[in-house]
N, C-alpha and C. Protein backbone atom coordinates (compact mmCIF):
# COMPACT_ATOMS: atom_id res chain seq x y z
N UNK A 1 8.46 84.68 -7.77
CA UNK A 1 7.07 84.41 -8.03
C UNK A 1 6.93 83.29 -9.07
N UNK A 2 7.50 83.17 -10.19
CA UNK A 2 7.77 82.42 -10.94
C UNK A 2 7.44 80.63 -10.51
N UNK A 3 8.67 80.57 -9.31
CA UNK A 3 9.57 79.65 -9.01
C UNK A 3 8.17 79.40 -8.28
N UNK A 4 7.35 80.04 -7.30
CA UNK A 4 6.06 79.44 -6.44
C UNK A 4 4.94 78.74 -7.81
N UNK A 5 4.90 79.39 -9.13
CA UNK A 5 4.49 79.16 -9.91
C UNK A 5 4.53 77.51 -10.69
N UNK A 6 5.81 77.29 -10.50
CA UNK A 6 6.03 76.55 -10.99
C UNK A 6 6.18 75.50 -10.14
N UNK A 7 6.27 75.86 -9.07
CA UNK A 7 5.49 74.82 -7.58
C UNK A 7 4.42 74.15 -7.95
N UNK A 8 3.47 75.38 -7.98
CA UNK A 8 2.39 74.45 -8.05
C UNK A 8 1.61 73.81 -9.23
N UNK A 9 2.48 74.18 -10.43
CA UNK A 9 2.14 73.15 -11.62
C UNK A 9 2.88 71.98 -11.26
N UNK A 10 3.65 71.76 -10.76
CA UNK A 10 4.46 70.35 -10.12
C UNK A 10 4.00 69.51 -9.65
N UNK A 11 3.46 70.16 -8.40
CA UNK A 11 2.48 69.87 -7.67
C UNK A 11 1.28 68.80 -8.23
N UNK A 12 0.43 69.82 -9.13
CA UNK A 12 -0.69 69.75 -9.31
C UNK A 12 -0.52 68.43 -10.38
N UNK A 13 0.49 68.17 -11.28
CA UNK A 13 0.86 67.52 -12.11
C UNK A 13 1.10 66.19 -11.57
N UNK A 14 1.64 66.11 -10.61
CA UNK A 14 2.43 65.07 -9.31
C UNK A 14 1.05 64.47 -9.27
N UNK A 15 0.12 65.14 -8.23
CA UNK A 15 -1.47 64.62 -8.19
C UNK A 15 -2.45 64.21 -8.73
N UNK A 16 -2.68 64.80 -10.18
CA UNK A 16 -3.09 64.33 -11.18
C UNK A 16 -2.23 62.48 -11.93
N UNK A 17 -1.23 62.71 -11.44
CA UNK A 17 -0.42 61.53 -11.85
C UNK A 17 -0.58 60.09 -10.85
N UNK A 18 -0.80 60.62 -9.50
CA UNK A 18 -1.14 60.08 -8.64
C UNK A 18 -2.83 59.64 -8.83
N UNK A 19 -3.78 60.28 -8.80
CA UNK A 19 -4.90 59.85 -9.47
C UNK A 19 -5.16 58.86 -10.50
N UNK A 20 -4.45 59.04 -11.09
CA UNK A 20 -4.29 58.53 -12.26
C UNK A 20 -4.14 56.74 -12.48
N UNK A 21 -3.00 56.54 -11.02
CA UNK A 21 -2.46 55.33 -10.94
C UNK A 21 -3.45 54.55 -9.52
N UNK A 22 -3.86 55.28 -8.82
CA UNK A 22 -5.15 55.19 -7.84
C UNK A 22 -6.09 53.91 -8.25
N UNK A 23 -6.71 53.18 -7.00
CA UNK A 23 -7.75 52.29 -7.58
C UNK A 23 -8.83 53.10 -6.31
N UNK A 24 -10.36 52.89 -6.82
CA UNK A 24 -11.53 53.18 -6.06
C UNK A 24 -12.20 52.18 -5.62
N UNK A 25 -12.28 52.76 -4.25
CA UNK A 25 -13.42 51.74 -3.19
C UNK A 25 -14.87 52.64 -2.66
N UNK A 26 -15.65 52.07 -2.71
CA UNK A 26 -16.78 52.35 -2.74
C UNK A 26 -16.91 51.89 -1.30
N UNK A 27 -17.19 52.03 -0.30
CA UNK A 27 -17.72 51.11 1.07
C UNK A 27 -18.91 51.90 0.96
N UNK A 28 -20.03 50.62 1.32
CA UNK A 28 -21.41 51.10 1.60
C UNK A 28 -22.46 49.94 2.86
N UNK A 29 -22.93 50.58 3.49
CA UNK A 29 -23.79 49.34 4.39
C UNK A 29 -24.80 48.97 4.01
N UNK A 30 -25.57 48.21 4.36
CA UNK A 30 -26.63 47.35 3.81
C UNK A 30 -27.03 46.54 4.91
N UNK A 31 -28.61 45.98 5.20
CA UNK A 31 -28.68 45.45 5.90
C UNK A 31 -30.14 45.33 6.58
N UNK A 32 -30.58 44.22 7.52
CA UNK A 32 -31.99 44.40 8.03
C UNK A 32 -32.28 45.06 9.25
N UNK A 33 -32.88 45.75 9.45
CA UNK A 33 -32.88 46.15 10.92
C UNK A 33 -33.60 45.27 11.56
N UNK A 34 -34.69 44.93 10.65
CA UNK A 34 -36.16 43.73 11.47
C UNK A 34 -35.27 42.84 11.93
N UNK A 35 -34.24 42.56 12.07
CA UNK A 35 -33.15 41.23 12.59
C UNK A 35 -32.80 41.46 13.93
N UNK A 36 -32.73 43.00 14.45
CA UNK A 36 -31.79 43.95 14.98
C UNK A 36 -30.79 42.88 15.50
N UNK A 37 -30.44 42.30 16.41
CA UNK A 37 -29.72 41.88 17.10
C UNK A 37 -29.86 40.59 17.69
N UNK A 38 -30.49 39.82 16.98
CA UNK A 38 -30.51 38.35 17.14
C UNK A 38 -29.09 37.63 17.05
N UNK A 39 -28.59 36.56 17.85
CA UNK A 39 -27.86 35.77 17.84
C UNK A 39 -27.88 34.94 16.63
N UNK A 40 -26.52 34.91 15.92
CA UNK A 40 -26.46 34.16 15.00
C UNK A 40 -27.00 34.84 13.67
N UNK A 41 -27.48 36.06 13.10
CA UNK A 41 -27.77 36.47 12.30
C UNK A 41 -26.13 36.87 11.61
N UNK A 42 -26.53 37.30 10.64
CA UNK A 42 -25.04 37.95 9.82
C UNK A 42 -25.28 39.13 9.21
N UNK A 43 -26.85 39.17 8.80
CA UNK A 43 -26.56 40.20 8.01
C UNK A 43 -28.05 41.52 8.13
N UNK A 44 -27.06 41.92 9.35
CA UNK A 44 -27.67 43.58 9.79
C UNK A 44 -27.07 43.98 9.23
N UNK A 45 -28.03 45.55 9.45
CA UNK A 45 -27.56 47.11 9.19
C UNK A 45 -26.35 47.02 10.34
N UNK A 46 -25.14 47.45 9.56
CA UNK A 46 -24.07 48.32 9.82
C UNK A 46 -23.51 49.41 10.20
N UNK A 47 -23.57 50.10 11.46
CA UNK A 47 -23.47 51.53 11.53
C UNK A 47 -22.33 51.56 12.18
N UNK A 48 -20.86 52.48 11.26
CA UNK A 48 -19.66 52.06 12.14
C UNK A 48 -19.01 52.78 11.54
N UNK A 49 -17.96 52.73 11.77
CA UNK A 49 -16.28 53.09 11.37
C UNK A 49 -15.86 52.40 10.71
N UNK A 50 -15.32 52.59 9.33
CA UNK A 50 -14.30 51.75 8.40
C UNK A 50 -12.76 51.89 8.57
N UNK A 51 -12.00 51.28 8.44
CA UNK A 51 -10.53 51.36 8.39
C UNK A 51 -9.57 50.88 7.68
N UNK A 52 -8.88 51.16 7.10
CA UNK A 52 -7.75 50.49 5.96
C UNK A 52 -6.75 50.43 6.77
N UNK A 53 -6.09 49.25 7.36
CA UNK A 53 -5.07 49.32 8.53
C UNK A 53 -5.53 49.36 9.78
N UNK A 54 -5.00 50.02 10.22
CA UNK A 54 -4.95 51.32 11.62
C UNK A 54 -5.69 52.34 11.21
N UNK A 55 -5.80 52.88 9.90
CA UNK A 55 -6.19 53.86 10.17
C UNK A 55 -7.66 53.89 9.70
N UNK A 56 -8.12 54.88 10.43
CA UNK A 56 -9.51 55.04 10.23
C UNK A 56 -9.70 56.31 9.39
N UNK A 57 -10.81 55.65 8.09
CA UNK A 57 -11.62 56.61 7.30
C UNK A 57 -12.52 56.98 7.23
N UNK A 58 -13.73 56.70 8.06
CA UNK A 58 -14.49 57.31 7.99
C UNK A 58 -16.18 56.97 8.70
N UNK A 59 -16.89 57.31 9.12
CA UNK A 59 -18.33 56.79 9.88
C UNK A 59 -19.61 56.49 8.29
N UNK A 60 -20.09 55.29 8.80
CA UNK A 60 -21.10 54.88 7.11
C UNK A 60 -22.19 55.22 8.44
N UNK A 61 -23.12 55.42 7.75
CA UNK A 61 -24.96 55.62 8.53
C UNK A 61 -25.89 54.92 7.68
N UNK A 62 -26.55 55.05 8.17
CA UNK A 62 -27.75 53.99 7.06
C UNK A 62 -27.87 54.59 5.57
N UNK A 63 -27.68 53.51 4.80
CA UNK A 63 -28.19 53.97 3.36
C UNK A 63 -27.11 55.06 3.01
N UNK A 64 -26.04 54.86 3.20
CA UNK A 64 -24.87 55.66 2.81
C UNK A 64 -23.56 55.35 2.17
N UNK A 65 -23.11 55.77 1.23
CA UNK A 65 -21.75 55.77 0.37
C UNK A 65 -20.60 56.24 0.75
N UNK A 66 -19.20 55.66 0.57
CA UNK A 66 -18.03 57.00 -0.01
C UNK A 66 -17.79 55.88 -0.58
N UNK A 67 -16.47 57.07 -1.59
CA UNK A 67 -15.79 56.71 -2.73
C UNK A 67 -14.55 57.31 -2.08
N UNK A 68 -13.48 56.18 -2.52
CA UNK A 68 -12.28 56.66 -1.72
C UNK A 68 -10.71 56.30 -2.90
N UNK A 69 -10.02 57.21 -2.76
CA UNK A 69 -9.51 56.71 -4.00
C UNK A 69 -7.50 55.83 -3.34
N UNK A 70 -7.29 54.98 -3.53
CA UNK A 70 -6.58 54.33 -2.60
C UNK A 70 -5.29 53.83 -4.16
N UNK A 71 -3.73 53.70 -3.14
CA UNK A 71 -2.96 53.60 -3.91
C UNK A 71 -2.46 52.45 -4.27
N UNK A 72 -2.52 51.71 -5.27
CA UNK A 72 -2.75 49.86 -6.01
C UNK A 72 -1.97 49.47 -5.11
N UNK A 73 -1.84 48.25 -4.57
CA UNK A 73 -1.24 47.79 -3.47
C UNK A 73 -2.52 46.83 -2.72
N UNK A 74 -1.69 45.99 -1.41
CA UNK A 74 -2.44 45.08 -0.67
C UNK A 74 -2.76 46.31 0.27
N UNK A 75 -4.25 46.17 0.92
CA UNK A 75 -4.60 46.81 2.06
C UNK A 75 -5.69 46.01 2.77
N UNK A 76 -5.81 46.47 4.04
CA UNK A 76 -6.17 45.34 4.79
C UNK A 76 -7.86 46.00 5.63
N UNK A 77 -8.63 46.14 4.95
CA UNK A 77 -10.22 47.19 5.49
C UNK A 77 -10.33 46.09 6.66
N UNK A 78 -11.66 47.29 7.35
CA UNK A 78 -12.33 46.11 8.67
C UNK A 78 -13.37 47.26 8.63
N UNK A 79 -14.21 47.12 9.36
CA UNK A 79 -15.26 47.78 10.18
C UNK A 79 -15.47 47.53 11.42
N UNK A 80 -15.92 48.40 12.06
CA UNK A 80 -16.04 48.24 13.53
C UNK A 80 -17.35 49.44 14.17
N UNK A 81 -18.32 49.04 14.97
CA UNK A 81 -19.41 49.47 15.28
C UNK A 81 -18.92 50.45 16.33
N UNK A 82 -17.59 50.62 16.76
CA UNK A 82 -17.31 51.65 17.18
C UNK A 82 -16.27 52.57 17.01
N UNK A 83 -15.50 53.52 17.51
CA UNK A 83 -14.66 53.93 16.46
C UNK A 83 -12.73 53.47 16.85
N UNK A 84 -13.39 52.20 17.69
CA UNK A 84 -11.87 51.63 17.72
C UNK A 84 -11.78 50.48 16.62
N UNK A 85 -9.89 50.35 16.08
CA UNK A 85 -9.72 49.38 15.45
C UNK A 85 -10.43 47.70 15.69
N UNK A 86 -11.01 46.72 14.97
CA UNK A 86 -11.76 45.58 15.23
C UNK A 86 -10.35 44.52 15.38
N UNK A 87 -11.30 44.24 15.58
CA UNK A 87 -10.47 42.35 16.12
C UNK A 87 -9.85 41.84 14.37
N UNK A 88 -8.73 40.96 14.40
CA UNK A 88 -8.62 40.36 13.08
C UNK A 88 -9.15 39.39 12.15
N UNK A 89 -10.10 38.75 12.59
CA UNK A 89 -11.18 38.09 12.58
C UNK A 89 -12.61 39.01 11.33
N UNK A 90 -12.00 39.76 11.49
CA UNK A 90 -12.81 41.03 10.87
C UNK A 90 -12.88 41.89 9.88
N UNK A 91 -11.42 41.02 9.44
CA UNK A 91 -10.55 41.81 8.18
C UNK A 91 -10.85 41.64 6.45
N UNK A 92 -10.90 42.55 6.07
CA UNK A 92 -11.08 42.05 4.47
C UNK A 92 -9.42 42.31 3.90
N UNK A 93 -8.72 41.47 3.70
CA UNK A 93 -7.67 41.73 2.67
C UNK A 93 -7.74 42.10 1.22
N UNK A 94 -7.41 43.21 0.41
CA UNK A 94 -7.40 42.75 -0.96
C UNK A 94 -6.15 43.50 -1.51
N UNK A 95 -5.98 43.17 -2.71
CA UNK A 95 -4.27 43.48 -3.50
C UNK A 95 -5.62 44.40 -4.81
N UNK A 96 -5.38 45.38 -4.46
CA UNK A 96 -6.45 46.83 -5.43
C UNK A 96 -5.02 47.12 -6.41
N UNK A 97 -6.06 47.18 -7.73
CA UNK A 97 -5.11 47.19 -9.31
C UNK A 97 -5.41 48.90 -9.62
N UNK A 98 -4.49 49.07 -10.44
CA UNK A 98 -4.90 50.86 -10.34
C UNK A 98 -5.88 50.91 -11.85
N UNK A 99 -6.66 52.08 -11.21
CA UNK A 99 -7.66 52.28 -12.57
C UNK A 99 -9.26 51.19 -11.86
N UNK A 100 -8.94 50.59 -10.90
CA UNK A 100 -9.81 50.06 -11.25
C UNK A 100 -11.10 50.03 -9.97
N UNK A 101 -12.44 49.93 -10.19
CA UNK A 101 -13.58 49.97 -8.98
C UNK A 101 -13.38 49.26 -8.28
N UNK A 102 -13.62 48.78 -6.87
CA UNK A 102 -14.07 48.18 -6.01
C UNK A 102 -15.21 48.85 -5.04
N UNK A 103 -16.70 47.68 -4.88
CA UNK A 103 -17.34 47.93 -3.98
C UNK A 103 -17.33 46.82 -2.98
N UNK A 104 -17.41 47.66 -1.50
CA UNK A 104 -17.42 46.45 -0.35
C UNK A 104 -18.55 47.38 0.44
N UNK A 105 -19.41 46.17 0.77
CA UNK A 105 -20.65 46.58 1.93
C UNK A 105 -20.25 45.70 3.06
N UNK A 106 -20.55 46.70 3.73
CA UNK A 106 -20.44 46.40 5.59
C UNK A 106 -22.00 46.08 5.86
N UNK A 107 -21.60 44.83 6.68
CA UNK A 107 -22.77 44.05 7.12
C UNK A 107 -22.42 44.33 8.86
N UNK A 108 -23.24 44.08 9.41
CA UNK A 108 -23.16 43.63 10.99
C UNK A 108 -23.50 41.93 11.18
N UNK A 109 -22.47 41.32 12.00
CA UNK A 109 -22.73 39.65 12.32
C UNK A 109 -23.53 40.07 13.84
N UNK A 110 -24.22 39.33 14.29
CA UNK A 110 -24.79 39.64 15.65
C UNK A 110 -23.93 38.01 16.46
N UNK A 111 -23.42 38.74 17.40
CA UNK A 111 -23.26 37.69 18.75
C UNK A 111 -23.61 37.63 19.75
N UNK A 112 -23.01 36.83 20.85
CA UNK A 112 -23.71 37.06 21.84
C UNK A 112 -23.51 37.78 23.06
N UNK A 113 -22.31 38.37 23.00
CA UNK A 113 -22.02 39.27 23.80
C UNK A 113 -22.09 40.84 22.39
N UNK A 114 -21.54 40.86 21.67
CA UNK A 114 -21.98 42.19 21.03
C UNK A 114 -21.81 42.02 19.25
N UNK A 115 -22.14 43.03 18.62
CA UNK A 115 -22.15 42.72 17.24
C UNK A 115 -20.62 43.30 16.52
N UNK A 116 -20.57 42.49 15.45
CA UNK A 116 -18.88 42.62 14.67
C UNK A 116 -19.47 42.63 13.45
N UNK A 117 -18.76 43.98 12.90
CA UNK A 117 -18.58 44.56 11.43
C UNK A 117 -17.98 43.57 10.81
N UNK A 118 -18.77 43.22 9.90
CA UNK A 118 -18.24 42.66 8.54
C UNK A 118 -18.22 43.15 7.46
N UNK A 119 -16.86 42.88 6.23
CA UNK A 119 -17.04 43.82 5.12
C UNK A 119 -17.06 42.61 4.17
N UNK A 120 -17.51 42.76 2.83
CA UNK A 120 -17.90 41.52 1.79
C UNK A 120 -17.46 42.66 0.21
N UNK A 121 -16.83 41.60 -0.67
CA UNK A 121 -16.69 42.39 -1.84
C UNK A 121 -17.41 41.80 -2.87
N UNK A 122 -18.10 42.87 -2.84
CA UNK A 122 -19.32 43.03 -3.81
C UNK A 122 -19.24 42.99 -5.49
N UNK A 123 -19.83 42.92 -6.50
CA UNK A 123 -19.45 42.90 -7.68
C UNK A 123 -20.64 44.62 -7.68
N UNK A 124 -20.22 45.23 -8.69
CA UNK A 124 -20.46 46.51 -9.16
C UNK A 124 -22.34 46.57 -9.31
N UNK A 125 -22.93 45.73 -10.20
CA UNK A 125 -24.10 45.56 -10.31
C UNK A 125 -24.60 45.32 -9.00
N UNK A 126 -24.43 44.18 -7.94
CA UNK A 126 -25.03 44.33 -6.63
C UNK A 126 -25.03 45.23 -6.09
N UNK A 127 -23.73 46.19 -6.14
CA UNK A 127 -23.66 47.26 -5.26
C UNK A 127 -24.85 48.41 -5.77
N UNK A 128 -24.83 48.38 -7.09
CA UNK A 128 -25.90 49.71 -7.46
C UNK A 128 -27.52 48.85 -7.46
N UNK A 129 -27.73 47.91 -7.33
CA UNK A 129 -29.06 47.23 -6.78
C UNK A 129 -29.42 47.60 -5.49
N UNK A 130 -28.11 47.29 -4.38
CA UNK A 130 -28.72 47.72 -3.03
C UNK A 130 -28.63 48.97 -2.81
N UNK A 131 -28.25 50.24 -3.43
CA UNK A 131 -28.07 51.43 -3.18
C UNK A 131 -28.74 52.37 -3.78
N UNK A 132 -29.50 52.03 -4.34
CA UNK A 132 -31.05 52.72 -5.17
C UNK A 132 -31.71 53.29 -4.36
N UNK A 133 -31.17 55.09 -4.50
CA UNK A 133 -31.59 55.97 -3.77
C UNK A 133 -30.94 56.74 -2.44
N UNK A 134 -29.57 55.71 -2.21
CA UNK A 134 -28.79 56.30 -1.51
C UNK A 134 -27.62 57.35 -2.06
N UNK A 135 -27.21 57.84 -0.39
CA UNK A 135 -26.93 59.38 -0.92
C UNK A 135 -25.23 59.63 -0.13
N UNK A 136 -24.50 59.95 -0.53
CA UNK A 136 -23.22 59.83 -0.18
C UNK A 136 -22.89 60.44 1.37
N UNK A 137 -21.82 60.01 1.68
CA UNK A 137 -21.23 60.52 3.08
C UNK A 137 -21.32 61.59 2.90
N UNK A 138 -21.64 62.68 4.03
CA UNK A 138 -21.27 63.57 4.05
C UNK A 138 -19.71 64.25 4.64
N UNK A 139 -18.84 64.72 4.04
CA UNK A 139 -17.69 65.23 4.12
C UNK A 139 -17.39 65.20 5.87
N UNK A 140 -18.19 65.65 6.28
CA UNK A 140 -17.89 65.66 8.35
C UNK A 140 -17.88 64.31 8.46
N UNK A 141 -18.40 63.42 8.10
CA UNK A 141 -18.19 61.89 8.53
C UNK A 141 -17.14 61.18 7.78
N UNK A 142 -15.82 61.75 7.13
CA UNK A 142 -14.94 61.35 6.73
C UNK A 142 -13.51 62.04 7.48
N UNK A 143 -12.50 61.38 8.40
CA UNK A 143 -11.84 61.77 9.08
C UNK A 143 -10.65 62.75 8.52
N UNK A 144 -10.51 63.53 8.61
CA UNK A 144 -9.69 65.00 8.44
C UNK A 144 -8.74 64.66 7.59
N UNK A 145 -7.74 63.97 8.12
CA UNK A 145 -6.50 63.32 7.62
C UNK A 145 -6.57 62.07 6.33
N UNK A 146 -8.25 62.25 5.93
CA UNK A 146 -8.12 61.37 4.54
C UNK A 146 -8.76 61.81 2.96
N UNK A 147 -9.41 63.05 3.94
CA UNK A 147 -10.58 63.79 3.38
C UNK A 147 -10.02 64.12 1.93
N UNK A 148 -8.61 64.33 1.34
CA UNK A 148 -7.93 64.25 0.30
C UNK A 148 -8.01 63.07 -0.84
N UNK A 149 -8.32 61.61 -0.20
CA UNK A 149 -9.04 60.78 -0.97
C UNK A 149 -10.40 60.63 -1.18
N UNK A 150 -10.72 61.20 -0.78
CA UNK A 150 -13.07 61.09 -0.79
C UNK A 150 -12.56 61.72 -2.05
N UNK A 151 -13.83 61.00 -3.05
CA UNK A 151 -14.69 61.13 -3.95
C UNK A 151 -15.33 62.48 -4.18
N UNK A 152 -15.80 63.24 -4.05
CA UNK A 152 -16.05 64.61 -4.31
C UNK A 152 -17.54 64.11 -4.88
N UNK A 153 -18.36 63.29 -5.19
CA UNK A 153 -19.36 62.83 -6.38
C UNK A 153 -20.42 62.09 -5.39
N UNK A 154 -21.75 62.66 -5.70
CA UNK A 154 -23.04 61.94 -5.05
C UNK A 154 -23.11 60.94 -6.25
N UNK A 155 -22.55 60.50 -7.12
CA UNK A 155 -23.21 59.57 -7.49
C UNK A 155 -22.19 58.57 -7.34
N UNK A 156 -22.47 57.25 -7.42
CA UNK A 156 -21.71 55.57 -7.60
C UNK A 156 -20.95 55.41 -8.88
N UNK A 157 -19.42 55.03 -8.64
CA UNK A 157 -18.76 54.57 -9.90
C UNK A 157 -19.43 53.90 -10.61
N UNK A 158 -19.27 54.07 -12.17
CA UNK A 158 -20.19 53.17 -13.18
C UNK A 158 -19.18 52.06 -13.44
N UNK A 159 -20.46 51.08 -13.49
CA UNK A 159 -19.79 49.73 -14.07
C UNK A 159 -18.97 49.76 -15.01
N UNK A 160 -17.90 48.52 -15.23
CA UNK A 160 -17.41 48.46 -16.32
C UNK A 160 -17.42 47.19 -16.99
């Protein structure tokens, strides 16, 4: 009993340590609807699937947040209006420092055969300008297998 004991202070210690060295991304959408789908616009409402890689984290809806806590390193986000991986054309690269915020809002570009998720990195103050009054993902719209990095918090990382 002990020895399970001391599992999970290990454990728990391991994770906390891991947290610790973690950087946070904020993804949020933004956008006009009065545009809906004009050719040549850039910057609709966004309703889609985000992804770091391959893999997918999670569905944004209008006027919606997560906070995701990701391990310092290059990673490669996209969005996509449906819930397959996007084209590369589509990609946000960034090299995330640990300890530290990032916000990126997903825009929609409109074309002319269909519309492509775009993601933009935001500075902290824009992000809490356009999000005045929005209200976080809800836990079902974050995919199973990541749900260990969500944010736990209705409110927006504070500036620094």
């Amino acid at each position: 009993m002990r020895k399970f004991f001391f599992c999970l202070l290990a454990l728990s210690n391991l994770s906390a340590l891991a947290a610790a060295n973690d950087a946070y991304v904020t993804f949020y959408n933004k956008g006009s609807i009065a545009l809906g789908s004009i050719p040549g616009t850039k910057h609709n409402l966004f309703v889609g699937t985000v992804f770091d890689g391959q893999q997918s984290l999670g569905y944004l809806r209008f006027h919606r947040f997560m906070t995701m806590r990701f391990p310092a390193g290059q990673h490669v986000f996209s969005a996509s209006s449906s819930d397959k991986h996007p084209a590369e054309n589509s990609q946000l690269i960034l090299t995330l420092e640990e300890g530290k915020n990032y916000f990126i809002r997903a825009q929609s570009e409109a074309h002319m055969v269909k519309d492509k998720g775009r993601l933009d990195l935001i500075t902290c103050e824009v992000a809490h300008a356009d999000l005045k009054g929005a209200t976080a993902v809800e836990e079902k719209h974050v995919r199973k297998d990541v749900r260990d990095r969500l944010v736990q918090d209705n409110l927006l990382p504070e500036c620094h």
